[in-house]
N, C-alpha and C. Protein backbone atom coordinates (compact mmCIF):
# COMPACT_ATOMS: atom_id res chain seq x y z
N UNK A 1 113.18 98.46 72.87
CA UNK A 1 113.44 97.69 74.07
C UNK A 1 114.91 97.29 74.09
N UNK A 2 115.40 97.36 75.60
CA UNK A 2 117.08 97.52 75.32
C UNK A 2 116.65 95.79 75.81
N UNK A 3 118.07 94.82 74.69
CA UNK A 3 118.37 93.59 74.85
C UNK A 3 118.95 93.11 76.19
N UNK A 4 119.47 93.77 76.92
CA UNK A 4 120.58 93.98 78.19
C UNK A 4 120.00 94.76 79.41
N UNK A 5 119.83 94.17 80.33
CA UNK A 5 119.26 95.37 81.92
C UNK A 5 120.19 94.33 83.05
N UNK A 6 120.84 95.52 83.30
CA UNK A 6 121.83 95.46 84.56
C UNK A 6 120.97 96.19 85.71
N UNK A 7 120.67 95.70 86.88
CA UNK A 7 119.99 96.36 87.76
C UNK A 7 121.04 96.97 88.74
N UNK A 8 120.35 98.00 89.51
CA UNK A 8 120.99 99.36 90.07
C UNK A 8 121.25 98.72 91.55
N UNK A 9 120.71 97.68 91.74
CA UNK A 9 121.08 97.30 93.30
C UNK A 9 120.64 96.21 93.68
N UNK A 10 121.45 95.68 94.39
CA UNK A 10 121.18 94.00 95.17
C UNK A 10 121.25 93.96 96.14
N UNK A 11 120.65 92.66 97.05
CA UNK A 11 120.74 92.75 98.83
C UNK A 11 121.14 91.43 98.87
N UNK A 12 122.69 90.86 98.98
CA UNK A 12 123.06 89.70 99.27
C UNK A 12 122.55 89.44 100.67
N UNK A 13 121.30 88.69 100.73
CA UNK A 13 121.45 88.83 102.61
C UNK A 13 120.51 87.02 102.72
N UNK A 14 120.29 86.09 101.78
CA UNK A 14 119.63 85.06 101.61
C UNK A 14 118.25 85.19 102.44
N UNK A 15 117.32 86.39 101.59
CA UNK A 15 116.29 86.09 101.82
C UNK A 15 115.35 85.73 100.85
N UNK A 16 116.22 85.26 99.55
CA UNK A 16 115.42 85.08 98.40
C UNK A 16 115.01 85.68 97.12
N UNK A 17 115.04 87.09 97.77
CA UNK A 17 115.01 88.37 97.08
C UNK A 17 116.27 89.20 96.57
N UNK A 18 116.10 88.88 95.41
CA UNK A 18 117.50 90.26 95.14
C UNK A 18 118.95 89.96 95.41
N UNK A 19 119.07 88.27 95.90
CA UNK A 19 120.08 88.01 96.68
C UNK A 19 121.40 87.83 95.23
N UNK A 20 121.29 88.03 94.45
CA UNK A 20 122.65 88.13 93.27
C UNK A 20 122.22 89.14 92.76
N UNK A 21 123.66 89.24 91.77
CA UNK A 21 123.59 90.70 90.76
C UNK A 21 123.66 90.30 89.36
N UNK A 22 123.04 89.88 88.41
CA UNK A 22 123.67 89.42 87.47
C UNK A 22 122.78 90.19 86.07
N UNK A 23 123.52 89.41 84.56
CA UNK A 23 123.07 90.42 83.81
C UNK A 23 121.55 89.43 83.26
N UNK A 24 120.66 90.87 83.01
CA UNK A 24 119.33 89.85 82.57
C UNK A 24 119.22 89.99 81.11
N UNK A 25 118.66 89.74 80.39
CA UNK A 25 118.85 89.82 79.00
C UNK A 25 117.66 89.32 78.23
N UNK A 26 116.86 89.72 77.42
CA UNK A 26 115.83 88.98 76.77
C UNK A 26 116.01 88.57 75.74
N UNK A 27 115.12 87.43 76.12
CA UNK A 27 115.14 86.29 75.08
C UNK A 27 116.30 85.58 74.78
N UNK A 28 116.96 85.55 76.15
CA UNK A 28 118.15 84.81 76.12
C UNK A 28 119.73 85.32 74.86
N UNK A 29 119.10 86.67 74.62
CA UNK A 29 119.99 87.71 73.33
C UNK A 29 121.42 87.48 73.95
N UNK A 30 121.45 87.79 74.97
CA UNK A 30 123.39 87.51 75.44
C UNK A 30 123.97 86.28 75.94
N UNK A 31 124.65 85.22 74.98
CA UNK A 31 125.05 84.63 75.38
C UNK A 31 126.88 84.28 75.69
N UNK A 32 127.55 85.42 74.54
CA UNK A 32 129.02 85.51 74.55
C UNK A 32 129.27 86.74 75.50
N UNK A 33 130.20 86.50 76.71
CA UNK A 33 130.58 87.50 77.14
C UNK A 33 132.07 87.73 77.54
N UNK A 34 132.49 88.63 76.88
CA UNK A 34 134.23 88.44 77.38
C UNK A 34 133.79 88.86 78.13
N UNK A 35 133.89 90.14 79.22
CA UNK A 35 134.54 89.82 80.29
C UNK A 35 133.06 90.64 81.24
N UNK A 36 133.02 90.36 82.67
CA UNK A 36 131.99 90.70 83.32
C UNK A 36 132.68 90.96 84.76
N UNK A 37 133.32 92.52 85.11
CA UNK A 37 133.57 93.04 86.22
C UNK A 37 133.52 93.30 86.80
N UNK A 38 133.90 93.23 88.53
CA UNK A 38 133.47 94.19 89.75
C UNK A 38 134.48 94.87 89.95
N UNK A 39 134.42 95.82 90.59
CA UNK A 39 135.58 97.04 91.28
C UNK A 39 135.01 97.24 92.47
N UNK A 40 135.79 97.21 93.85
CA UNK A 40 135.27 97.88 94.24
C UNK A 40 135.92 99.49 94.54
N UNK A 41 135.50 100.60 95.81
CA UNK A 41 135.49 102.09 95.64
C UNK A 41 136.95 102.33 95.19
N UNK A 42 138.00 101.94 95.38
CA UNK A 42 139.17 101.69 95.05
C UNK A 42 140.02 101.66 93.88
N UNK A 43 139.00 100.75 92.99
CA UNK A 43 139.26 100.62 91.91
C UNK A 43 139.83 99.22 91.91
N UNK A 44 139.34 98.52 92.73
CA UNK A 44 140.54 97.04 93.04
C UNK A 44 139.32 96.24 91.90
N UNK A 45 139.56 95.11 91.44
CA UNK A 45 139.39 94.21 90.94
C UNK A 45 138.43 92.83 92.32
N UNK A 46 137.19 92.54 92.08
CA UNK A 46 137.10 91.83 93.10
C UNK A 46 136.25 90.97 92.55
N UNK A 47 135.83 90.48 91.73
CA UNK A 47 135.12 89.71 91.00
C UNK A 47 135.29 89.75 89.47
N UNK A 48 134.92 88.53 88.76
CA UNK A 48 135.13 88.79 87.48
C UNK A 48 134.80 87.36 86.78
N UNK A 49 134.32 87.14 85.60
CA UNK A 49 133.44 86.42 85.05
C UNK A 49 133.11 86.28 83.28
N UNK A 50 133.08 85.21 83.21
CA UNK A 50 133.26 84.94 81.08
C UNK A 50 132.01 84.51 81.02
N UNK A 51 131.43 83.87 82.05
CA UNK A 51 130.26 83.35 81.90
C UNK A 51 128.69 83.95 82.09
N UNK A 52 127.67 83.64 80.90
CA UNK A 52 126.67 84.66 80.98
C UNK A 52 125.89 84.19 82.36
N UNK A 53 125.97 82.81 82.39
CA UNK A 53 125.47 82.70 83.52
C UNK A 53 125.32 82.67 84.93
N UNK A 54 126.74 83.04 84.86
CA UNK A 54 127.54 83.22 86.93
C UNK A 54 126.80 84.92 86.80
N UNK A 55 126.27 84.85 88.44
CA UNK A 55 126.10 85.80 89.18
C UNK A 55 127.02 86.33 89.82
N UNK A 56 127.18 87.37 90.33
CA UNK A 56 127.98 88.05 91.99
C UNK A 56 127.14 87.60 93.09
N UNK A 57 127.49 87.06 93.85
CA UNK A 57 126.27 86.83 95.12
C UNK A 57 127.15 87.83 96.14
N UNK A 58 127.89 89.32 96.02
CA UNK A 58 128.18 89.93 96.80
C UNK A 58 129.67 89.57 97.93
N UNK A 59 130.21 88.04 97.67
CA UNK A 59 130.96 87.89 98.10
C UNK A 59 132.12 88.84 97.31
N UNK A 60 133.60 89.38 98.15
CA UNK A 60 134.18 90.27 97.74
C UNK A 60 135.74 89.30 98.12
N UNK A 61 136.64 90.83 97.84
CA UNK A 61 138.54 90.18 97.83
C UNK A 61 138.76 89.67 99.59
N UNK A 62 138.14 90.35 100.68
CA UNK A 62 137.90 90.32 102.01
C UNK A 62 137.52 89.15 102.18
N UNK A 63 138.11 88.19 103.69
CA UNK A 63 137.22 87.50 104.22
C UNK A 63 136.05 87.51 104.78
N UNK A 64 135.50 88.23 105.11
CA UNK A 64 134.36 88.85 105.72
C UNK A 64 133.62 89.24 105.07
N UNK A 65 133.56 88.91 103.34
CA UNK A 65 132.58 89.50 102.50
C UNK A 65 132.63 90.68 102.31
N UNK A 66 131.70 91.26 101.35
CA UNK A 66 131.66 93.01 101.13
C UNK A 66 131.30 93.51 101.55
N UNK A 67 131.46 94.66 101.65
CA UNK A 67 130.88 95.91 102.78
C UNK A 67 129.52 96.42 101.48
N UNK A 68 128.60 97.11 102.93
CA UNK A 68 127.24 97.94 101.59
C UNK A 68 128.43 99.18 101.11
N UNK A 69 127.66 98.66 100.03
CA UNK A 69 128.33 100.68 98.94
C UNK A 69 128.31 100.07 98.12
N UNK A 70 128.58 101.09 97.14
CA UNK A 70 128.50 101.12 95.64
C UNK A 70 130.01 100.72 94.67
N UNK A 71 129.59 100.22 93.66
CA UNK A 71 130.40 99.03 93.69
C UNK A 71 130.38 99.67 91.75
N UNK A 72 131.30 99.87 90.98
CA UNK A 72 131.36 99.81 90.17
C UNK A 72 131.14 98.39 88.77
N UNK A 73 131.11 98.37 87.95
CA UNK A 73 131.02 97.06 87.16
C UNK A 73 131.71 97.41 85.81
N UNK A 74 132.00 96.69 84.93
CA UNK A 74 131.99 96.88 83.06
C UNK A 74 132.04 95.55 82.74
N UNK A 75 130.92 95.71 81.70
CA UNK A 75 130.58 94.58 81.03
C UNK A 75 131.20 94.75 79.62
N UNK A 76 131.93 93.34 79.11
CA UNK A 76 131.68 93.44 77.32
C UNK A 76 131.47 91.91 77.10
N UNK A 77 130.22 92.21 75.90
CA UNK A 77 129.27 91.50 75.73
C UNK A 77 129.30 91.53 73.95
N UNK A 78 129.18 89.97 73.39
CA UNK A 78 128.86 90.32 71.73
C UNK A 78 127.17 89.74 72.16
N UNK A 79 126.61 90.41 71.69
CA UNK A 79 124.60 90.05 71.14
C UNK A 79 124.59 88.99 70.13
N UNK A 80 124.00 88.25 70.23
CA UNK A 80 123.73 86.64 69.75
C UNK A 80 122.69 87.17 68.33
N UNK A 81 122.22 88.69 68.23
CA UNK A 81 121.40 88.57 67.40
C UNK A 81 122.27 88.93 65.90
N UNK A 82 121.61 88.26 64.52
CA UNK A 82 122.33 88.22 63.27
C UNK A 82 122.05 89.64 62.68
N UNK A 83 121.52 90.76 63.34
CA UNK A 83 122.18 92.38 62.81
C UNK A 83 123.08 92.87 63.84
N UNK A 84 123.05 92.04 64.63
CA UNK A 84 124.05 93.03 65.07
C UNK A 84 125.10 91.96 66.48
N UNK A 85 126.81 91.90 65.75
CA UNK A 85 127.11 91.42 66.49
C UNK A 85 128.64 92.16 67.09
N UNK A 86 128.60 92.85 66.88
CA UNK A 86 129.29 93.80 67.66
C UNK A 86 130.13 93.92 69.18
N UNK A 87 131.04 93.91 69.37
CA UNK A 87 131.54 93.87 71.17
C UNK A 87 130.88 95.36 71.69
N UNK A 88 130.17 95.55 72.59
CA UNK A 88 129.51 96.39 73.57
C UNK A 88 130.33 96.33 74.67
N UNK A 89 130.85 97.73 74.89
CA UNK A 89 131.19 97.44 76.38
C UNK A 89 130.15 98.37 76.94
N UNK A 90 129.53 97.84 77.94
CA UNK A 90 128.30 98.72 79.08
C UNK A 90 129.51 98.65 80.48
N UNK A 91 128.80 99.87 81.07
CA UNK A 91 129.89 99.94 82.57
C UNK A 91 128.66 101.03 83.11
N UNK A 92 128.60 100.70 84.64
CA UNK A 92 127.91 101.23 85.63
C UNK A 92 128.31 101.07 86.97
N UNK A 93 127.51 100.97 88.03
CA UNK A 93 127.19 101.31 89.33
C UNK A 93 126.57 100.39 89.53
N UNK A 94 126.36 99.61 91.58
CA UNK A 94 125.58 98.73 91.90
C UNK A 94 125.47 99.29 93.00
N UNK A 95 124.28 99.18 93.98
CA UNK A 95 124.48 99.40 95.13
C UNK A 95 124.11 97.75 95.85
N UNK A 96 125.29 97.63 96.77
CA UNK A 96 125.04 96.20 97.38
C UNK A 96 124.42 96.87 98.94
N UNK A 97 123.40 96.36 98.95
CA UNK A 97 122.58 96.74 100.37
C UNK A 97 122.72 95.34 101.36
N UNK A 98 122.84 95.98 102.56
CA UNK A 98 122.78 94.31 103.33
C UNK A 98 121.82 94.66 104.34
C-alpha cells in the first residue's frame, strides 16, 4: 500500500465535492514537506506550499482564477515513518475541471 495518493483531478466549483487538490496520505505518514508545486501549461509557477496541510482550491497567478486543463505538480516529501526517511520527490498531472 503506497503511503502517499495524489489524485488525478479536482472540480474547484464549491459544491462540496472534489472542491481542493491536496496530498492524502495514510495514517497521517506525511507530515514534513519541503516543497508542494503547481505549474501551470507553461511551466509558470502558480501555487506553492511547505505545508502538509494547505490545499490548492484551484485559485491560480490570474485574476479570474484558473482556467480547466491540466496542470502539472512536484512534490518533495520526507515520510514520518522510522525505516524510511528519505526526501521523495513525486511529480505528476491534475486535471482541474470546472
Amino acid at each position: 500500500v503506497r503511503p502517499v495518493y495524489i489524485p488525478s483531478a479536482f472540480s474547484p466549483n464549491n459544491d462540496g465535492f472534489n472542491d481542493i487538490f491536496y496530498i492524502q496520505a495514510r495514517d497521517n505518514s506525511v507530515t514534513r514537506i519541503k516543497s508542494f508545486l503547481i505549474f501551470n501549461r507553461w511551466g509558470e509557477l502558480i501555487w506553492e506550499s511547505t505545508d502538509a496541510l494547505m490545499a490548492w482550491d484551484g485559485a491560480g497567478s490570474s485574476p479570474d482564477g484558473t482556467e480547466t486543463g491540466l496542470y502539472a505538480w512536484r512534490l518533495s516529501i520526507r515520510p514520518q515513518t522510522l525505516e524510511d526517511r528519505t526526501l521523495r520527490e513525486l511529480k505528476g498531472h491534475v486535471a482541474l475541471l470546472r
